[in-house]
Protein backbone atom coordinates (compact mmCIF):
# COMPACT_ATOMS: atom_id res chain seq x y z
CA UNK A 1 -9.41 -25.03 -39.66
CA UNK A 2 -11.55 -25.32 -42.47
CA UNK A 3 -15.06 -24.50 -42.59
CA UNK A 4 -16.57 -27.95 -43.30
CA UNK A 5 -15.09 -31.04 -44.92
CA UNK A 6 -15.34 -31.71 -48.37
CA UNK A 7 -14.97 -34.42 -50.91
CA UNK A 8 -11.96 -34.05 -53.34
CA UNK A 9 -13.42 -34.25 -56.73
CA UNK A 10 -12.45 -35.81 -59.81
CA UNK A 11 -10.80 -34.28 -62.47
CA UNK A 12 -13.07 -33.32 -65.28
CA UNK A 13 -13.18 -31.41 -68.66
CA UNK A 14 -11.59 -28.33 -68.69
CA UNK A 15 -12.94 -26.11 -71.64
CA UNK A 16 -9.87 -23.68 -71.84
CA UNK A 17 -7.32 -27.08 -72.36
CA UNK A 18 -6.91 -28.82 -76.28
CA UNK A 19 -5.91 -32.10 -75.68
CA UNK A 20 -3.39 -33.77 -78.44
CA UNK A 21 -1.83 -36.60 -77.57
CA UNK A 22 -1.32 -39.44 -74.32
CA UNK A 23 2.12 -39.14 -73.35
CA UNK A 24 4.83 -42.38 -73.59
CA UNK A 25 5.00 -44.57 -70.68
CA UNK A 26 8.08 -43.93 -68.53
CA UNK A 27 11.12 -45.98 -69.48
CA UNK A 28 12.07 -48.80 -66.93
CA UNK A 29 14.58 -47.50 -64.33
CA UNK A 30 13.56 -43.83 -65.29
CA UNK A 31 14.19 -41.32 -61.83
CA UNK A 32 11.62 -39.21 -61.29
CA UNK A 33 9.93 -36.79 -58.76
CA UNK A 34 7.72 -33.53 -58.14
CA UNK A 35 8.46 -30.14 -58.75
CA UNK A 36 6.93 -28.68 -55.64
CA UNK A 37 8.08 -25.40 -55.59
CA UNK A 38 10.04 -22.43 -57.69
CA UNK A 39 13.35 -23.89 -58.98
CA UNK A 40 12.47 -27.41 -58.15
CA UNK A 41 12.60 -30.06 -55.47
CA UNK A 42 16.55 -28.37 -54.33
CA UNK A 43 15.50 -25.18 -55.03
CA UNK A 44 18.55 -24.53 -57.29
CA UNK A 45 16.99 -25.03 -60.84
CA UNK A 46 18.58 -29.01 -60.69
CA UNK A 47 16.77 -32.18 -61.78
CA UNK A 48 17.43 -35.83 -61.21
CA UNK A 49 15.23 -37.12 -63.33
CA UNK A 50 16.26 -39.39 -66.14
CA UNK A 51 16.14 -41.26 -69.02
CA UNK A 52 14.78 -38.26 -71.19
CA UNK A 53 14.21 -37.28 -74.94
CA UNK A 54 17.50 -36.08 -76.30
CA UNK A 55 16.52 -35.29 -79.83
CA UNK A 56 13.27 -34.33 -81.24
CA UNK A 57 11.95 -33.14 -84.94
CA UNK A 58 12.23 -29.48 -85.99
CA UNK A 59 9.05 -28.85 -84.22
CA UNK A 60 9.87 -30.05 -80.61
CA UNK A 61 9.30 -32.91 -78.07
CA UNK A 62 5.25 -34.14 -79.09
CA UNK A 63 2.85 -31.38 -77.30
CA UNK A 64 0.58 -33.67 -75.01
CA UNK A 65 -1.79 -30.92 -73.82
CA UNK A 66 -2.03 -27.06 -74.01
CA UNK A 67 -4.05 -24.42 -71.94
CA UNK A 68 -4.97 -20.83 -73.00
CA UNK A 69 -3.59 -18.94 -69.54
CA UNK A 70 -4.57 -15.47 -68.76
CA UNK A 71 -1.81 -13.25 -67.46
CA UNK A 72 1.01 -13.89 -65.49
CA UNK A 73 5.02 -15.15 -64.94
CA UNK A 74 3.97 -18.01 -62.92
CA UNK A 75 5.35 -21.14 -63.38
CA UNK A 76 3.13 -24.76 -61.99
CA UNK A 77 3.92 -26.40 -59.02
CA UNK A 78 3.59 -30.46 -59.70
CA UNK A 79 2.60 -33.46 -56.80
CA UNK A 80 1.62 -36.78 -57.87
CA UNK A 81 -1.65 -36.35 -60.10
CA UNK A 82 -2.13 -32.35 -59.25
CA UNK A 83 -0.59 -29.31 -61.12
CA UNK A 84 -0.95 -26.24 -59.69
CA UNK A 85 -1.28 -22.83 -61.65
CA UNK A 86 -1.63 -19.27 -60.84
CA UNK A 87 -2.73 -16.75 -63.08
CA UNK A 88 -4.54 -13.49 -63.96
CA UNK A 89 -8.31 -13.69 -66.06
CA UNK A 90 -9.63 -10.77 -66.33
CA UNK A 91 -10.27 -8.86 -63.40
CA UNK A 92 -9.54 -11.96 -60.99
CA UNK A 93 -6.54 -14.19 -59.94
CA UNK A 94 -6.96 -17.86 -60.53
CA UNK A 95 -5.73 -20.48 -58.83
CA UNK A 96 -6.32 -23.67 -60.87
CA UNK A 97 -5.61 -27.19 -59.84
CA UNK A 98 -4.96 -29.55 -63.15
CA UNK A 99 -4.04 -33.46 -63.98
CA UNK A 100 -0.57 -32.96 -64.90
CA UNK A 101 -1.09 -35.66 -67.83
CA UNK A 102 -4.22 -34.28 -69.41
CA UNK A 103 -5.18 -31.22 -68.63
CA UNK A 104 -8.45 -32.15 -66.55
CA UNK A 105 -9.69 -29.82 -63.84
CA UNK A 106 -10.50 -30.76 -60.47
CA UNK A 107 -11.17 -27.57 -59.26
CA UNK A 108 -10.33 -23.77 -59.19
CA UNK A 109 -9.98 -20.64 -56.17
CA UNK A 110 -10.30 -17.30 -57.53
CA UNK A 111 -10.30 -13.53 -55.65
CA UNK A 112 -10.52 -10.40 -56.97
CA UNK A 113 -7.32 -8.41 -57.79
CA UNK A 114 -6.54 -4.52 -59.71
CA UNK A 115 -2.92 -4.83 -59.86
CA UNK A 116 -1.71 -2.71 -62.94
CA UNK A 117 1.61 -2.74 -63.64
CA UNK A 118 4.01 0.27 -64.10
CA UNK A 119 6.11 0.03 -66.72
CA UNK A 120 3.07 -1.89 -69.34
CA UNK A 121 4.32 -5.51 -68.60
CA UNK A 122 1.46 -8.11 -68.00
CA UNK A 123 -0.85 -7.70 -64.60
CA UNK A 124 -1.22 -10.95 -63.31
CA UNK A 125 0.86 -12.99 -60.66
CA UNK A 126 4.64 -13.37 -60.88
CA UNK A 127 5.81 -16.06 -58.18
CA UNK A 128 4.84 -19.19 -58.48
CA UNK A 129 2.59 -21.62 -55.80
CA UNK A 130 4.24 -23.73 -53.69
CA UNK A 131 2.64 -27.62 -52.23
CA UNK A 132 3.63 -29.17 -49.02
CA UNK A 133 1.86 -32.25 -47.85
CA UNK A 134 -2.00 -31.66 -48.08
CA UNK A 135 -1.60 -27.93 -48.59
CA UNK A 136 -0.67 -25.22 -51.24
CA UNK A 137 0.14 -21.90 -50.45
CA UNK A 138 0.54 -19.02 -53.31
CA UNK A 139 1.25 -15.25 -53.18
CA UNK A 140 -0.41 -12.63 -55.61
CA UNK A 141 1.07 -9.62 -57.45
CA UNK A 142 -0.87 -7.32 -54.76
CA UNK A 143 0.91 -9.24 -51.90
CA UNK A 144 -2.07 -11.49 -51.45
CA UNK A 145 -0.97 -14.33 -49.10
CA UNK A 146 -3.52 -17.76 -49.37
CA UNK A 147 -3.37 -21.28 -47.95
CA UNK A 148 -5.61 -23.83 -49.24
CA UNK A 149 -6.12 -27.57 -49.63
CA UNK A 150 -4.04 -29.48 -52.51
CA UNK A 151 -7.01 -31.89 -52.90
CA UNK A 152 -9.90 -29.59 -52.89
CA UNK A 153 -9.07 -25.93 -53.33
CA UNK A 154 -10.63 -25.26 -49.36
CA UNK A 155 -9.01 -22.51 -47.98
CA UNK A 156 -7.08 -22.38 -44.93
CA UNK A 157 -6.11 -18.94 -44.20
CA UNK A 158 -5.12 -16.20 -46.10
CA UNK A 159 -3.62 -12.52 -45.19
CA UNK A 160 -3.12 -9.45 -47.11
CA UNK A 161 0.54 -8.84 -46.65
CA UNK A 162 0.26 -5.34 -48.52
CA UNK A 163 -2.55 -4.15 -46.06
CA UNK A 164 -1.22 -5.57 -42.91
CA UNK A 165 2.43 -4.59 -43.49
CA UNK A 166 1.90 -1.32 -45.28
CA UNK A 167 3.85 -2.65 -48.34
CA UNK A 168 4.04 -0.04 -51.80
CA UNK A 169 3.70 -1.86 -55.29
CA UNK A 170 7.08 -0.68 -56.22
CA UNK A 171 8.52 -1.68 -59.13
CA UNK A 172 6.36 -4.97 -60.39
CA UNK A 173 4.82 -6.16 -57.50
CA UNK A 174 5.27 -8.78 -55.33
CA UNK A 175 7.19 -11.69 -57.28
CA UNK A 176 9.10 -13.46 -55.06
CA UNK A 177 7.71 -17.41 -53.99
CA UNK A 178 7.52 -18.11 -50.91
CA UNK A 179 9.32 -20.71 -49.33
CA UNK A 180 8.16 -23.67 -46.92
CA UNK A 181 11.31 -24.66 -44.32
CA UNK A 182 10.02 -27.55 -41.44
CA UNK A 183 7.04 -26.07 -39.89
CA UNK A 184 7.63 -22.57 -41.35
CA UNK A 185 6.46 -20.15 -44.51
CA UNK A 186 9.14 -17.83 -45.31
CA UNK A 187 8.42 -14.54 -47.51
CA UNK A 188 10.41 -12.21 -48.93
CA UNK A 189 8.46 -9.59 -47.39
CA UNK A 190 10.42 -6.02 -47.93
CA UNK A 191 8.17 -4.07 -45.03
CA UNK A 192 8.86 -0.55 -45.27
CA UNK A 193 9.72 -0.32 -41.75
CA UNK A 194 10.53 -4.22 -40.87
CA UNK A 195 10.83 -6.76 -41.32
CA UNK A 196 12.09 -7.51 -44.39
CA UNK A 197 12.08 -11.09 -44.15
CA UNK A 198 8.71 -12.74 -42.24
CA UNK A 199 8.24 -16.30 -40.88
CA UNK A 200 4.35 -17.43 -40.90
CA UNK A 201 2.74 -20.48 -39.15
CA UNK A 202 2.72 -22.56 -42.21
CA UNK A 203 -0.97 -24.29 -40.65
CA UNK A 204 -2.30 -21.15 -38.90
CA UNK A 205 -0.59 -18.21 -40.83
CA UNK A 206 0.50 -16.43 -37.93
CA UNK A 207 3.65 -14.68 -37.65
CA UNK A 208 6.50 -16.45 -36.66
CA UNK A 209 9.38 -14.19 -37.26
CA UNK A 210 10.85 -11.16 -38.57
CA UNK A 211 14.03 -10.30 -39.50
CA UNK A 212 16.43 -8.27 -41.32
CA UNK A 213 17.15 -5.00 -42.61
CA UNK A 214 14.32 -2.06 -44.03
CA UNK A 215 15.94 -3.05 -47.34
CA UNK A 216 12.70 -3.53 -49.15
CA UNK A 217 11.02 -6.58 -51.38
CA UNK A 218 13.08 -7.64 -54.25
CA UNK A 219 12.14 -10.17 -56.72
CA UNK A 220 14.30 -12.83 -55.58
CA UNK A 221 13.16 -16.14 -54.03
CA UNK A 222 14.29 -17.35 -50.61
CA UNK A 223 16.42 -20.43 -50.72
CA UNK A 224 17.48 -23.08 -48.03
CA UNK A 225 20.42 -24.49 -47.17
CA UNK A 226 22.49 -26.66 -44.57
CA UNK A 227 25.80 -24.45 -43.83
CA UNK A 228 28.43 -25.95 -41.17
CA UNK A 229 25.62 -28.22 -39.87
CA UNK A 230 22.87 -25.24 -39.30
CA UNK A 231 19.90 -24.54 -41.08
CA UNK A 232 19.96 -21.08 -43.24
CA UNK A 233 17.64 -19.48 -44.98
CA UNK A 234 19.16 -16.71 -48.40
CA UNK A 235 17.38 -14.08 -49.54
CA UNK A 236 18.70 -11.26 -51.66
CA UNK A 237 16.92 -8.49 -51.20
CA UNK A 238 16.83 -4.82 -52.17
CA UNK A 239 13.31 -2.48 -53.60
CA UNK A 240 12.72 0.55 -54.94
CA UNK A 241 14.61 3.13 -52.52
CA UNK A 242 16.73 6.53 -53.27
CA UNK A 243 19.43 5.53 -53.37
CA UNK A 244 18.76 2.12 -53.85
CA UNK A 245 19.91 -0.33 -51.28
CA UNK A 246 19.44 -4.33 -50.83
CA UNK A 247 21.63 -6.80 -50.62
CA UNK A 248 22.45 -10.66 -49.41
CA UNK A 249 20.50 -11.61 -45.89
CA UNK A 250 21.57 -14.74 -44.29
CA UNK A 251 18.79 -15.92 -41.89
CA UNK A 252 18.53 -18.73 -38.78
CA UNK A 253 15.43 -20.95 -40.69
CA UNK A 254 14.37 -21.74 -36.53
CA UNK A 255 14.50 -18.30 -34.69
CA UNK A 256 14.96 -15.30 -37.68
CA UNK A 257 17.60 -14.31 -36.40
CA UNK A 258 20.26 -12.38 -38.82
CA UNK A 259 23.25 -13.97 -39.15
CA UNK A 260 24.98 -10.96 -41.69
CA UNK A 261 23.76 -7.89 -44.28
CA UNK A 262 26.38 -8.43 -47.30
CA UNK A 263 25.20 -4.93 -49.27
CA UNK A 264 25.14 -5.91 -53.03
CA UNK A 265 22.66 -3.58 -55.26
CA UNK A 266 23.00 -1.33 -58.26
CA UNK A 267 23.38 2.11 -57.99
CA UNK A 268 20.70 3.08 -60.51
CA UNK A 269 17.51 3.79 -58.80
CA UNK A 270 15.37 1.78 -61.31
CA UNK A 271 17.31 -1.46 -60.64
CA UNK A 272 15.98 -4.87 -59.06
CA UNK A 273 17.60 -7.86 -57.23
CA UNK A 274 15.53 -10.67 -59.07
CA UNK A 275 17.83 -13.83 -59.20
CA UNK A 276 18.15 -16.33 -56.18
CA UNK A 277 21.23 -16.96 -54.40
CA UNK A 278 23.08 -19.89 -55.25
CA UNK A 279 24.41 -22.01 -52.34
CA UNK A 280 27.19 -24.39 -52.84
CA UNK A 281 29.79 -25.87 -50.89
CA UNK A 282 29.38 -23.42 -47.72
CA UNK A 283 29.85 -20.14 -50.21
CA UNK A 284 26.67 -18.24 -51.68
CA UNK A 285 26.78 -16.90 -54.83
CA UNK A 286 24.72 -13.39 -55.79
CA UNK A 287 24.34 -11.45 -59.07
CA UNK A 288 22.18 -8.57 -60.74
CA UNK A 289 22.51 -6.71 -63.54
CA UNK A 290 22.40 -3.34 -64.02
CA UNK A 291 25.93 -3.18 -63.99
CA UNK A 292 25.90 -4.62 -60.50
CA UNK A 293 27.78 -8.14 -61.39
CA UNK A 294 28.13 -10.70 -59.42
CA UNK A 295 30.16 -11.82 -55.79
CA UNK A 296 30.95 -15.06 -54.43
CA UNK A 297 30.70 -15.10 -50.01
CA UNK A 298 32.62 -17.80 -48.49
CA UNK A 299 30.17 -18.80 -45.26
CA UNK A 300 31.76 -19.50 -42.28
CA UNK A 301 31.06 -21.16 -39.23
CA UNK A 302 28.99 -19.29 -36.54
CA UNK A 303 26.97 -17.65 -39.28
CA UNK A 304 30.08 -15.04 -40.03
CA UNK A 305 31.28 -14.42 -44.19
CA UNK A 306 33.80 -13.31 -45.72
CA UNK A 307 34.07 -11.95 -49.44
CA UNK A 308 35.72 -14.40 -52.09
CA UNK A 309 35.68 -12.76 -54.94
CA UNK A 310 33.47 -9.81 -57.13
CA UNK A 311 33.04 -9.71 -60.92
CA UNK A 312 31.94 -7.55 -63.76
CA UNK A 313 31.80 -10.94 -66.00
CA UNK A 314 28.19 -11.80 -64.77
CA UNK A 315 25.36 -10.02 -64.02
CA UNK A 316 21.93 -12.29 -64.10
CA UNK A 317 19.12 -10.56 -64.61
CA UNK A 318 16.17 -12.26 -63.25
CA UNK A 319 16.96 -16.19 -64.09
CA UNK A 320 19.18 -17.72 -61.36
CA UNK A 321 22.48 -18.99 -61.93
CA UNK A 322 23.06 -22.93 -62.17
CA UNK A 323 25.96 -24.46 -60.35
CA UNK A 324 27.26 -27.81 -61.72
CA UNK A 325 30.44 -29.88 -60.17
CA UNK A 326 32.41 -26.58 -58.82
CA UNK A 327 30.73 -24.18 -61.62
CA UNK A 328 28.39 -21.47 -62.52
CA UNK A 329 26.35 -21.50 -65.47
CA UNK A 330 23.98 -18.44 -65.94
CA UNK A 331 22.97 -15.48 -68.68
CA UNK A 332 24.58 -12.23 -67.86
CA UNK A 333 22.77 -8.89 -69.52
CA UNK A 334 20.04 -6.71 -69.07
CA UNK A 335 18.56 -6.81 -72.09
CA UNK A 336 17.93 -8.81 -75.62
CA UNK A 337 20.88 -7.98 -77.58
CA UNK A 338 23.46 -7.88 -75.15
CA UNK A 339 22.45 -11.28 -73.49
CA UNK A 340 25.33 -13.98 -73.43
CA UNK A 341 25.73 -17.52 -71.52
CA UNK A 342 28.71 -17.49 -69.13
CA UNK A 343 30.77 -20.07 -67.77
CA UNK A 344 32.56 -19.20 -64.36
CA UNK A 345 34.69 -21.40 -61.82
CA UNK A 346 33.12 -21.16 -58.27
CA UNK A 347 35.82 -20.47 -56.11
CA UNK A 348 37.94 -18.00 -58.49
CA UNK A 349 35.26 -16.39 -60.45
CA UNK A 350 37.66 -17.03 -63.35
CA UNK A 351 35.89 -16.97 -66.48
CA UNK A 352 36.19 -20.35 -68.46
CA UNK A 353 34.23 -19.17 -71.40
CA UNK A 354 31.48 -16.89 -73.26
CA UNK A 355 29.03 -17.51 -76.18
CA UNK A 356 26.50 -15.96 -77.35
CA UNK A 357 23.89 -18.95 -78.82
CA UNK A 358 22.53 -17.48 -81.50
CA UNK A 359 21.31 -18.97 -85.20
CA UNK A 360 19.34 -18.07 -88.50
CA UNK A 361 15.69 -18.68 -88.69
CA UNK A 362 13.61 -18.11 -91.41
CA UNK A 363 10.00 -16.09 -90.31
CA UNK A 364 7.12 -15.99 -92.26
CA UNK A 365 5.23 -13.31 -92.32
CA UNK A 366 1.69 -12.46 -94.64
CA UNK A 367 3.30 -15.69 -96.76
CA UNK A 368 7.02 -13.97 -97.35
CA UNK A 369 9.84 -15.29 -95.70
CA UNK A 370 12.33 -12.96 -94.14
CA UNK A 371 15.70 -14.54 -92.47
CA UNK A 372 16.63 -13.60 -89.03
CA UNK A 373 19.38 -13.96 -86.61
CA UNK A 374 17.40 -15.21 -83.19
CA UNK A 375 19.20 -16.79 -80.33
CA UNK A 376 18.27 -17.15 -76.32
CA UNK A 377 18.69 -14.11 -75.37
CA UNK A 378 18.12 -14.37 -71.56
CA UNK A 379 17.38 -17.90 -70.92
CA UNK A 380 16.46 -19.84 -68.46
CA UNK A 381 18.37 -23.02 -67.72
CA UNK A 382 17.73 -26.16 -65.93
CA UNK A 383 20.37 -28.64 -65.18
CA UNK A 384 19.26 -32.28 -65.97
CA UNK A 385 20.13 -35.73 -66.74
CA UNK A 386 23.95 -34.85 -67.48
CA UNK A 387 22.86 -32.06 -69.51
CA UNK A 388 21.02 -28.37 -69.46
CA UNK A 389 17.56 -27.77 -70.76
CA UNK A 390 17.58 -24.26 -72.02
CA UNK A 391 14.62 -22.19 -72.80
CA UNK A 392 15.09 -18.88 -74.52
CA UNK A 393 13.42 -15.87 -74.29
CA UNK A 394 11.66 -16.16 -77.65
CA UNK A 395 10.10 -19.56 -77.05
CA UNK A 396 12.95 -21.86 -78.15
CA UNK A 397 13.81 -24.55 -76.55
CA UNK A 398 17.40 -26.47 -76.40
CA UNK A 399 19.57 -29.57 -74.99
CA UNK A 400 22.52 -28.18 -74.24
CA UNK A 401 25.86 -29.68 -73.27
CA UNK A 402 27.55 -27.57 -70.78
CA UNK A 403 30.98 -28.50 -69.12
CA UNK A 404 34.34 -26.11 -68.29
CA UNK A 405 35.51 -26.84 -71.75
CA UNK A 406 32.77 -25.52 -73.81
CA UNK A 407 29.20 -25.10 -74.71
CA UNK A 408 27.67 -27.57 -77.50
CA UNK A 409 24.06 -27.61 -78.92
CA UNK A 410 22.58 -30.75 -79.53
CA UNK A 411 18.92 -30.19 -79.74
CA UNK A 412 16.82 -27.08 -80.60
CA UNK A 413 13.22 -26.54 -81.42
CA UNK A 414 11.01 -23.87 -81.46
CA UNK A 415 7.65 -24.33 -79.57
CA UNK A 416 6.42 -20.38 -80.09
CA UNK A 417 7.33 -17.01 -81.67
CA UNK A 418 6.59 -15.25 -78.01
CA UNK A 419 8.17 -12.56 -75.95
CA UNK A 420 8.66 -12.38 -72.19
CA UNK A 421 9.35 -16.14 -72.21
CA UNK A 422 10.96 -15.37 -68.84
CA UNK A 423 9.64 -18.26 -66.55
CA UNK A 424 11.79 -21.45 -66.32
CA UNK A 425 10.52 -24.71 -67.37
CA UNK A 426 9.36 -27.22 -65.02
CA UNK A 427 10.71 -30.96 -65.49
CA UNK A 428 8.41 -33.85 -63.57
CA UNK A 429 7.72 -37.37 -64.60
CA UNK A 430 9.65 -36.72 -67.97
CA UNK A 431 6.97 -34.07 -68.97
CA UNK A 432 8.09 -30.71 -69.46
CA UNK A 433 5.93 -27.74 -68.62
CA UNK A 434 6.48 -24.41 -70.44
CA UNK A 435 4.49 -20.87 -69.79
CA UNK A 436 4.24 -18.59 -73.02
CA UNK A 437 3.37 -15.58 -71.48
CA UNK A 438 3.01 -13.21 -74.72
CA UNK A 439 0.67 -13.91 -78.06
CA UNK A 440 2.57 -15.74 -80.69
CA UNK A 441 3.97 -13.27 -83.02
CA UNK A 442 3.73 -16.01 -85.71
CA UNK A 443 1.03 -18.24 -85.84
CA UNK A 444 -1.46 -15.51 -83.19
CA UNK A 445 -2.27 -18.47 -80.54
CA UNK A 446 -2.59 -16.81 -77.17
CA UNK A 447 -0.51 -17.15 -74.03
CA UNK A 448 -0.77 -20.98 -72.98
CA UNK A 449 0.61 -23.35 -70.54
CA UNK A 450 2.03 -26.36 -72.25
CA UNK A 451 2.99 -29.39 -71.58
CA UNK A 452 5.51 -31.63 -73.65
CA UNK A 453 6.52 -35.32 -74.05
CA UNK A 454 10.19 -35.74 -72.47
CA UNK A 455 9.99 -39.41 -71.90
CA UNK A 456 12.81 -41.09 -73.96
CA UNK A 457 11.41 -43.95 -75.96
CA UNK A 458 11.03 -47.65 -74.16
């Protein structure tokens, strides 16, 4: 329960946001909705919105509003007229809560964090908060666990899941967004000694359920799905271990129990399961790179599997997989230069075709210009309005037409010159929300959170 009531306030002036411009009204018949949670309101990086901006000037859809962000992968969490963003300022995690069409702040949640990361990538939060009804719950990079009020930033409850559960930092922390299933918080956990999966209270935070094997916390989300009539819950786990292990978990959402342990890891020791699982029609895709790949499982009834199909031809490393009318769209390669889109039929794992998107662009640097060949690199996709927003690793953003015969451009902008552009783009209300998590290499503006007229014209 919380402490004492309190008024929700009313957005005010936020000093760290630059306002520029009031976004178009939404275009009669337009669908809309929130974007509650990581990968959107079917957790599978799909929209329904529609009636949206297909084509834009050189510069991009109009910026409406733009926030200097401290560190972090986080992407927001939107419902109705609150945004929700986590990230790292200075020596503290930051939970603000935003307007999503202005910027204005209604009120922030803060706690002190020391998280330094390994291999010199950013320290702040990597999975992203998550609202249900009047609450929001978010997870830290030190496995910092928090429930508070959407309307007021009151905390519920909170636990520290790397005290209680004796959980290393491995790798890069704890990145994987927890998931909300009826009455339920789901986290990919990764206890050294179990569980690896845990079920929490979601209005007490007490433990549920555990369940699974000592396979450790990857960086993959949970997902939900119906399968023969039963509620499942998908995580693919898999952390730092010699030799590594991890693999697919398939989970009863009620009870924990473990339906089946499909092994799929690398075998390099410095390797991570990052992607989600993709769930569609009663099979569950999985893929990783480092030379892991990627296998279909056909789900069966009574919570049994059996394997479809493994391939070489796609190996996602940390941006799930889209799945669109019986196939897979997603970027297979580790790194930069060996990053290529990949188009694969579901049930055969027959690829229907590869590109690479890639163009000139002219840089200019101290007032010179210097041609380069940029392209996406490893994107992030989101499938929308007949189409697939695509936003590339360098800050580029693209409409993309995406069907078993082919892959066609038909918009492209660049918004920023940044690196680690690695968190996907959240679509509500025809705005688009974008995280550029690096300093411009171009223009020097700082990492921001911005936010971007999609609405198509009246």
């Amino acid at each position: 329960a919380l402490p004492s009531p309190m008024k929700a306030p009313a957005p005010g002036p936020n000093p760290d946001v630059r306002f520029w411009k009031s976004p178009k009204p939404l275009p009669p018949g337009a669908v809309t909705h929130d974007w509650k949670s990581f990968l959107g309101p079917n957790h599978n990086g799909t929209s329904t919105e529609t009636k949206l901006l297909r084509h834009w000037p050189q510069g991009g859809p109009t910026l409406v509003w733009e926030m200097r962000k401290g560190a972090g992968y986080s992407s927001p969490a939107i419902a109705g007229d609150r945004l929700i963003y986590l990230h790292r300022v200075d020596n503290r995690e930051k939970l603000e809560c935003l307007h999503p069409e202005t910027g204005a702040k209604y009120w922030e949640f803060n706690y002190p964090t020391q998280y330094q990361d390994r291999y010199g990538y950013n320290n702040g939060p990597r999975a992203s908060p998550v609202i249900d009804g009047d609450r929001v719950y978010t997870i830290g990079a030190e496995g910092k666990l928090h429930c508070l009020k959407l309307e007021t930033g009151q905390q519920y409850w909170k636990r520290d899941l790397a005290a209680e559960f004796k959980i290393p930092q491995d790798f890069f922390g704890a990145a994987a967004t927890p998931l909300v299933e009826g009455d339920l918080l789901i986290v990919n956990l990764g206890a050294p000694r179990g569980p690896t999966v845990a079920a929490f209270h979601k209005l007490t935070g007490k433990l549920a359920w555990g369940a699974g094997d000592q396979w450790g916390p990857s960086y993959a989300s949970p997902v939900p799905a119906t399968v023969h009539g039963e509620r499942r819950v998908f995580v693919l786990a898999g952390g730092e271990s010699q030799p590594p292990t991890g693999g697919l978990l398939s989970i009863n959402a009620a009870s924990g129990a473990l339906d089946f342990s499909f092994p799929w890891r690398s075998r390099s020791y410095e390797s991570v399961n990052a992607a989600s699982p993709v769930i569609a029609d009663n099979h569950a895709f999985v893929s990783a790179s480092y030379k892991t790949g990627g296998a279909l499982v056909e789900l069966r009834p009574g919570g049994k599997y059996s394997l479809a199909w493994t391939s070489q031809e796609i190996g996602t490393h940390f941006n799930t997989a889209i799945h669109k009318d019986g196939y897979l769209y997603g970027f297979d390669g580790r790194n930069e230069p060996d990053a290529s889109l990949v188009a694969i039929e579901l049930k055969t794992g027959k690829v229907m075709w590869r590109v690479t998107p890639e163009w000139d662009e002219t840089l200019v640097f101290d007032g010179s210009e210097r041609k380069r060949r940029l392209g996406t690199y490893r994107g992030t996709l989101v499938a929308v309005d007949g189409h697939f927003l695509c936003l590339g690793e360098l800050g580029h953003l693209l409409w993309l037409d995406l069907s078993p015969r082919g892959y066609k451009e038909l918009a492209r902008a660049w918004l920023f010159a940044a690196r680690e552009t690695w968190s996907a783009p959240v679509l509500s209300r025809g705005l688009l929300y974008v995280s550029q998590h690096a300093p411009d290499f171009l223009r020097q503006t700082p990492p921001r959170l911005l936010c971007y007229d999609l609405r198509a014209p009246q």
